[in-house]
PDB file of N, CA and C in Angstrom:
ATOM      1  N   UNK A   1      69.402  98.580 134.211  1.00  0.00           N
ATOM      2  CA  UNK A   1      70.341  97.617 134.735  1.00  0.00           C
ATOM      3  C   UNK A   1      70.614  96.548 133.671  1.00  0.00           C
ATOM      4  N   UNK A   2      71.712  95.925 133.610  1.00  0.00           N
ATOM      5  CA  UNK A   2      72.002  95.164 132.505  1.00  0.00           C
ATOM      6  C   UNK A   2      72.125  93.803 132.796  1.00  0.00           C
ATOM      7  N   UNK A   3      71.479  92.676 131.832  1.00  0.00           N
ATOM      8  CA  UNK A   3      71.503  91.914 132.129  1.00  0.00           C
ATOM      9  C   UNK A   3      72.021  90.473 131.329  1.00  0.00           C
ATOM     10  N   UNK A   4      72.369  89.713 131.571  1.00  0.00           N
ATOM     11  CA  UNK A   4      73.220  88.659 131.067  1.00  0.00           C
ATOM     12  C   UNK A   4      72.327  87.620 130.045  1.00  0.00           C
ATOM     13  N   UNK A   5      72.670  87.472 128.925  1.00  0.00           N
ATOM     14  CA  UNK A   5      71.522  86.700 128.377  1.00  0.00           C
ATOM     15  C   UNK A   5      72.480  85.846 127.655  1.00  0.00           C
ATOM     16  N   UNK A   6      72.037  84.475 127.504  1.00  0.00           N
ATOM     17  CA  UNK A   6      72.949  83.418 127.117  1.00  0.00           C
ATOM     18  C   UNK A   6      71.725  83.458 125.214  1.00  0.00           C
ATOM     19  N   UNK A   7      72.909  83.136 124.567  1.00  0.00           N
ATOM     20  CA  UNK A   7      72.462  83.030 122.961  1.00  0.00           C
ATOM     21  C   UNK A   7      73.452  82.374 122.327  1.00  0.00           C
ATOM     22  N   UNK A   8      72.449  81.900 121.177  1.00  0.00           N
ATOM     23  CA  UNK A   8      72.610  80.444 119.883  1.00  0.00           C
ATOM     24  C   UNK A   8      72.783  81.495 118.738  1.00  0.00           C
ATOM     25  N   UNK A   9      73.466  81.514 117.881  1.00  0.00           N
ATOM     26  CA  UNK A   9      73.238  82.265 116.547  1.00  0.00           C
ATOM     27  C   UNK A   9      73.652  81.330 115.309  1.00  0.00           C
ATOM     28  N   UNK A  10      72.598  80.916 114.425  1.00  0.00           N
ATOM     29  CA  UNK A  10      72.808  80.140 112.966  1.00  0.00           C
ATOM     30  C   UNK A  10      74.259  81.580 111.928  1.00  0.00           C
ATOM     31  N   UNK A  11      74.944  81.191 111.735  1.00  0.00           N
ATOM     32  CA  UNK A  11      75.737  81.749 110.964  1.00  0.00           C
ATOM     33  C   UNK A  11      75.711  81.755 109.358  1.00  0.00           C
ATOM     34  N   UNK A  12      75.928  82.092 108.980  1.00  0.00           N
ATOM     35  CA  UNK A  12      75.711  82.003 107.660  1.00  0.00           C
ATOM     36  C   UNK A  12      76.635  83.009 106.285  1.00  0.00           C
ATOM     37  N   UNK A  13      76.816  82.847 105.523  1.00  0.00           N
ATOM     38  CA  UNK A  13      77.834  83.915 104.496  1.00  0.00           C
ATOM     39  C   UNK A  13      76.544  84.647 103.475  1.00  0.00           C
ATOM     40  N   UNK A  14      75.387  83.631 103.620  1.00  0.00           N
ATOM     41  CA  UNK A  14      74.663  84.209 102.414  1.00  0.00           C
ATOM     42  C   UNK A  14      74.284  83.465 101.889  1.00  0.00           C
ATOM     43  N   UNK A  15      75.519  82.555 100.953  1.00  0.00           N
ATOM     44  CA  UNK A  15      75.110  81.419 100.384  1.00  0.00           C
ATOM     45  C   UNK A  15      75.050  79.949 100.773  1.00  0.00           C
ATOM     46  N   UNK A  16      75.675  79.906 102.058  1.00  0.00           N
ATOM     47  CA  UNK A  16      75.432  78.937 102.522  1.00  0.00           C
ATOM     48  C   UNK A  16      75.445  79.005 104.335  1.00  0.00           C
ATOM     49  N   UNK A  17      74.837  77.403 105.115  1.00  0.00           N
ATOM     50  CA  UNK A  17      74.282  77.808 106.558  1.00  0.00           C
ATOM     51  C   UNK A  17      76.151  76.956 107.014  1.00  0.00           C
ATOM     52  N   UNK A  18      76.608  78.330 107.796  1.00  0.00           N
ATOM     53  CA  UNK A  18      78.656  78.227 108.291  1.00  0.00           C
ATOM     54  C   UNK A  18      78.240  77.697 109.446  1.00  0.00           C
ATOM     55  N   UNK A  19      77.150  77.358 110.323  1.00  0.00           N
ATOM     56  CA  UNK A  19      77.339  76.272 111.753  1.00  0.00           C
ATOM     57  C   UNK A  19      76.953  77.555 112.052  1.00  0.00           C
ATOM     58  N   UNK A  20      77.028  77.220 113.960  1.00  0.00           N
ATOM     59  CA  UNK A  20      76.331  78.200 115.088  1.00  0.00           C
ATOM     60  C   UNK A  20      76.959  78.627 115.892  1.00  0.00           C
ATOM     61  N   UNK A  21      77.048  79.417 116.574  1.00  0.00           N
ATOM     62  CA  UNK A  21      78.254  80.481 117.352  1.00  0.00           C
ATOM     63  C   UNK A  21      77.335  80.340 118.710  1.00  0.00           C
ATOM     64  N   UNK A  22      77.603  80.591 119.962  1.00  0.00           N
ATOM     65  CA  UNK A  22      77.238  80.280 121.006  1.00  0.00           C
ATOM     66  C   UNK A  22      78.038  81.258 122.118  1.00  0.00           C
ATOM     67  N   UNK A  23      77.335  82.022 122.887  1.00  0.00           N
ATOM     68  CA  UNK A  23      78.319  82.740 124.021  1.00  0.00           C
ATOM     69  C   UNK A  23      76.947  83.256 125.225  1.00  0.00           C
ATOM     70  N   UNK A  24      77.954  84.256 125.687  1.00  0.00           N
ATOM     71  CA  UNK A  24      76.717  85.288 126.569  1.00  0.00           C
ATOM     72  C   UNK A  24      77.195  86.449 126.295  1.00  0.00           C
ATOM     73  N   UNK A  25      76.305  87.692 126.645  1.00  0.00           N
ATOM     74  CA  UNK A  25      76.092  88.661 126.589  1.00  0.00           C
ATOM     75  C   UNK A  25      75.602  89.514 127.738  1.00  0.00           C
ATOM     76  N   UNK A  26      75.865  90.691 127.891  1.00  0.00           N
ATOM     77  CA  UNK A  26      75.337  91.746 128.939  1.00  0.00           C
ATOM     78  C   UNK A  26      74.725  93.126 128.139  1.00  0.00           C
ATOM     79  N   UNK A  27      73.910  92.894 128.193  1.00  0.00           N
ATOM     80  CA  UNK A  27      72.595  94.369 127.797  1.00  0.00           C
ATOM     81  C   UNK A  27      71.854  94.650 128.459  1.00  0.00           C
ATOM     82  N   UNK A  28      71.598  95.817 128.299  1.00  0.00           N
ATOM     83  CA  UNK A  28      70.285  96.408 129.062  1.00  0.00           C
ATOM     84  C   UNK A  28      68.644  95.820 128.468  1.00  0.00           C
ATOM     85  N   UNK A  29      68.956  95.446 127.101  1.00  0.00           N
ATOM     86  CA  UNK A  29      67.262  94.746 126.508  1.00  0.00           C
ATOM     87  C   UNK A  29      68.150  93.789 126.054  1.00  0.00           C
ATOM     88  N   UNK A  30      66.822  93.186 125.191  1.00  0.00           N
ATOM     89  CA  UNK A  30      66.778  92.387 124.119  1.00  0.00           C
ATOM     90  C   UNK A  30      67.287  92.917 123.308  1.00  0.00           C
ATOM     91  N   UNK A  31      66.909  94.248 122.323  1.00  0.00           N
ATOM     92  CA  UNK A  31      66.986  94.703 121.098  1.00  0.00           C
ATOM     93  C   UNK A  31      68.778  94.405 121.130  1.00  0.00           C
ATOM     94  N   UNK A  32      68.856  95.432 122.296  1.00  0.00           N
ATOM     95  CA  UNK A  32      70.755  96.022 122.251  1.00  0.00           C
ATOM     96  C   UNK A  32      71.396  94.072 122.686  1.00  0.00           C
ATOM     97  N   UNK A  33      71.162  93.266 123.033  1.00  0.00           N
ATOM     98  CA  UNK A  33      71.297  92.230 123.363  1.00  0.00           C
ATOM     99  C   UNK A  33      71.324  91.601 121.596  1.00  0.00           C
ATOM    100  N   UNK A  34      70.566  91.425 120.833  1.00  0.00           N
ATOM    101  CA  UNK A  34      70.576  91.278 119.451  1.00  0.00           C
ATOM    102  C   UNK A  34      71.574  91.968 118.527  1.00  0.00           C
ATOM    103  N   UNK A  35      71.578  93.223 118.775  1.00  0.00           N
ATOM    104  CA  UNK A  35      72.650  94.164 118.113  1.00  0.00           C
ATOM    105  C   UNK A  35      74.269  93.618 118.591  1.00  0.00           C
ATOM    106  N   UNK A  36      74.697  93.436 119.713  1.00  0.00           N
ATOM    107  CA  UNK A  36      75.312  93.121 119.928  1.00  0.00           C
ATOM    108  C   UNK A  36      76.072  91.904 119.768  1.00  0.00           C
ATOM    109  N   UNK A  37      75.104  90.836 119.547  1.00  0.00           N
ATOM    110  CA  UNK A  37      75.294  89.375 119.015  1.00  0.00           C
ATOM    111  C   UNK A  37      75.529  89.439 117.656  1.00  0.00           C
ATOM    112  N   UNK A  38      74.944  90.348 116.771  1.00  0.00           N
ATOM    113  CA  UNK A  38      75.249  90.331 115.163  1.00  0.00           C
ATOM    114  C   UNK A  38      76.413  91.239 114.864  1.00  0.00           C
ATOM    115  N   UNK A  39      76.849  92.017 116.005  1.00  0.00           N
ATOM    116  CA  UNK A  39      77.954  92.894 115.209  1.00  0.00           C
ATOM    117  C   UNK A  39      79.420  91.535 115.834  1.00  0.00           C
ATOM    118  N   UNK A  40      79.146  91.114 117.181  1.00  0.00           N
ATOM    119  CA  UNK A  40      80.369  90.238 117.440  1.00  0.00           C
ATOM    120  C   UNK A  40      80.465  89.097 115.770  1.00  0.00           C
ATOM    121  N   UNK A  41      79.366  88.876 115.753  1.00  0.00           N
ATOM    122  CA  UNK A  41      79.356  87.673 114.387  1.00  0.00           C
ATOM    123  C   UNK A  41      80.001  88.080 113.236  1.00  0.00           C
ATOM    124  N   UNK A  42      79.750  89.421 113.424  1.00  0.00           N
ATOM    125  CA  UNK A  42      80.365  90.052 111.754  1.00  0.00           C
ATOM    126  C   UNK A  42      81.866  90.386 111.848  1.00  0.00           C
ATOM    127  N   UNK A  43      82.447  90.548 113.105  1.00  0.00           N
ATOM    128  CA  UNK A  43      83.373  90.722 113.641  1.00  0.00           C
ATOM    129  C   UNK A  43      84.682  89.470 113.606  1.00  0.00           C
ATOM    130  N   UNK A  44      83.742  88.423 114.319  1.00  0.00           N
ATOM    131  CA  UNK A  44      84.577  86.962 113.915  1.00  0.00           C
ATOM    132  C   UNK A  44      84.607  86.867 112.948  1.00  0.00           C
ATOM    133  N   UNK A  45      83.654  86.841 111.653  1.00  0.00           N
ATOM    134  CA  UNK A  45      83.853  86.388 110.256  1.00  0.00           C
ATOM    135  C   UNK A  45      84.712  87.421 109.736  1.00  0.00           C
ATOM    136  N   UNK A  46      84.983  88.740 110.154  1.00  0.00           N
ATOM    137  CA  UNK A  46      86.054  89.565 109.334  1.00  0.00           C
ATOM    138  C   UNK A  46      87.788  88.919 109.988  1.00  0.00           C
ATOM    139  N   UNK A  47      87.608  88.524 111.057  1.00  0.00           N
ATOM    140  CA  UNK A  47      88.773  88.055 111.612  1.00  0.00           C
ATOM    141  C   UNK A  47      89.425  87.059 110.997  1.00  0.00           C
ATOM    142  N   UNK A  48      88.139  86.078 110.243  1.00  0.00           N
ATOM    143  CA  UNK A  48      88.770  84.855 109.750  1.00  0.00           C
ATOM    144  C   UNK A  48      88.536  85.528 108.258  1.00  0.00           C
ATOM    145  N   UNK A  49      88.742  86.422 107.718  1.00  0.00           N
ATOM    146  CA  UNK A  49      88.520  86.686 106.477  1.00  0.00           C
ATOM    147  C   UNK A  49      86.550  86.122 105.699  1.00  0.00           C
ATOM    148  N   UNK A  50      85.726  86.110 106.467  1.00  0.00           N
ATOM    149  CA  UNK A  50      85.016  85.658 106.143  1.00  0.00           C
ATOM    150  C   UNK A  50      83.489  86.714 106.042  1.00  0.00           C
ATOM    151  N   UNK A  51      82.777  86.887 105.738  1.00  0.00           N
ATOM    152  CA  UNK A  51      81.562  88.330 105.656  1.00  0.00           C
ATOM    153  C   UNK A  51      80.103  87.257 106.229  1.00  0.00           C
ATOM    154  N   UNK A  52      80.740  86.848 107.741  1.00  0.00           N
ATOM    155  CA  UNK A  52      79.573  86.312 107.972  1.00  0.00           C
ATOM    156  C   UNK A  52      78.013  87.027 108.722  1.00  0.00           C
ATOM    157  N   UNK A  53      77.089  86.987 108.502  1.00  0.00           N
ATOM    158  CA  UNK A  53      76.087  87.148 108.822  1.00  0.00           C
ATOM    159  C   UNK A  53      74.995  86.497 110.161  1.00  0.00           C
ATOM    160  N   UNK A  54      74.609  87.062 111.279  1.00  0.00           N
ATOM    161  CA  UNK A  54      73.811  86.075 112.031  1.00  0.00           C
ATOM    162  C   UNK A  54      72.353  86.175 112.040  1.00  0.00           C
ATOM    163  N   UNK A  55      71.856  84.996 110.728  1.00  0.00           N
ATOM    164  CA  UNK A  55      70.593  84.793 110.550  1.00  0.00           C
ATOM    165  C   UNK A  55      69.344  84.460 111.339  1.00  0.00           C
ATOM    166  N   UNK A  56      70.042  83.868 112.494  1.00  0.00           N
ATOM    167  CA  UNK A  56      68.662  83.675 113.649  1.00  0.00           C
ATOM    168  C   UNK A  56      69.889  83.360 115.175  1.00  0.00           C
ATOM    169  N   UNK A  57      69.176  84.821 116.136  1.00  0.00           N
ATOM    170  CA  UNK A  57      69.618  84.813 117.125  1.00  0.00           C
ATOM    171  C   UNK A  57      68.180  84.162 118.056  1.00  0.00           C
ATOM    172  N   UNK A  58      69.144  83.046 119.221  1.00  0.00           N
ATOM    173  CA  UNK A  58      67.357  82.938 120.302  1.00  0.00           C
ATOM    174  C   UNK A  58      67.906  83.687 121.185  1.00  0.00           C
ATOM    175  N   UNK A  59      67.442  83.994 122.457  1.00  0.00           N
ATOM    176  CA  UNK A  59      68.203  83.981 123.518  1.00  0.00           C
ATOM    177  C   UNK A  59      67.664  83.341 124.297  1.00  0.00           C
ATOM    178  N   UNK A  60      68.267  83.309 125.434  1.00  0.00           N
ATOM    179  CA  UNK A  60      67.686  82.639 126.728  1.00  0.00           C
ATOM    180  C   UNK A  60      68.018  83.005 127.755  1.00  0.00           C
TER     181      UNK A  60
END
């Protein structure tokens, strides 16, 4: 059953810390709950032309 998990993610390009992205999510775990938070991140940063990375997901 899948479940809703609210998450913080530090952003980042690599070389420097781009601010924090903030939403919710629906997964069945954690893991796929994580996977899912770093591919949306990489997703926004290709949107804005940008190759961003999400260096520390929490959830809650």
């Amino acid at each position: 059953m899948k479940r809703t998990y609210r998450w913080t993610a530090t952003v980042s390009d690599g070389r420097h810390h781009d601010g924090e992205a903030a939403g919710t999510v629906r997964a069945r775990s954690e893991a796929a709950a994580r996977q899912a938070i770093a591919e949306w991140v990489r997703q926004d940063g290709a949107r804005k032309n940008r190759t961003w990375a999400a260096t520390r997901i929490e959830l809650n």
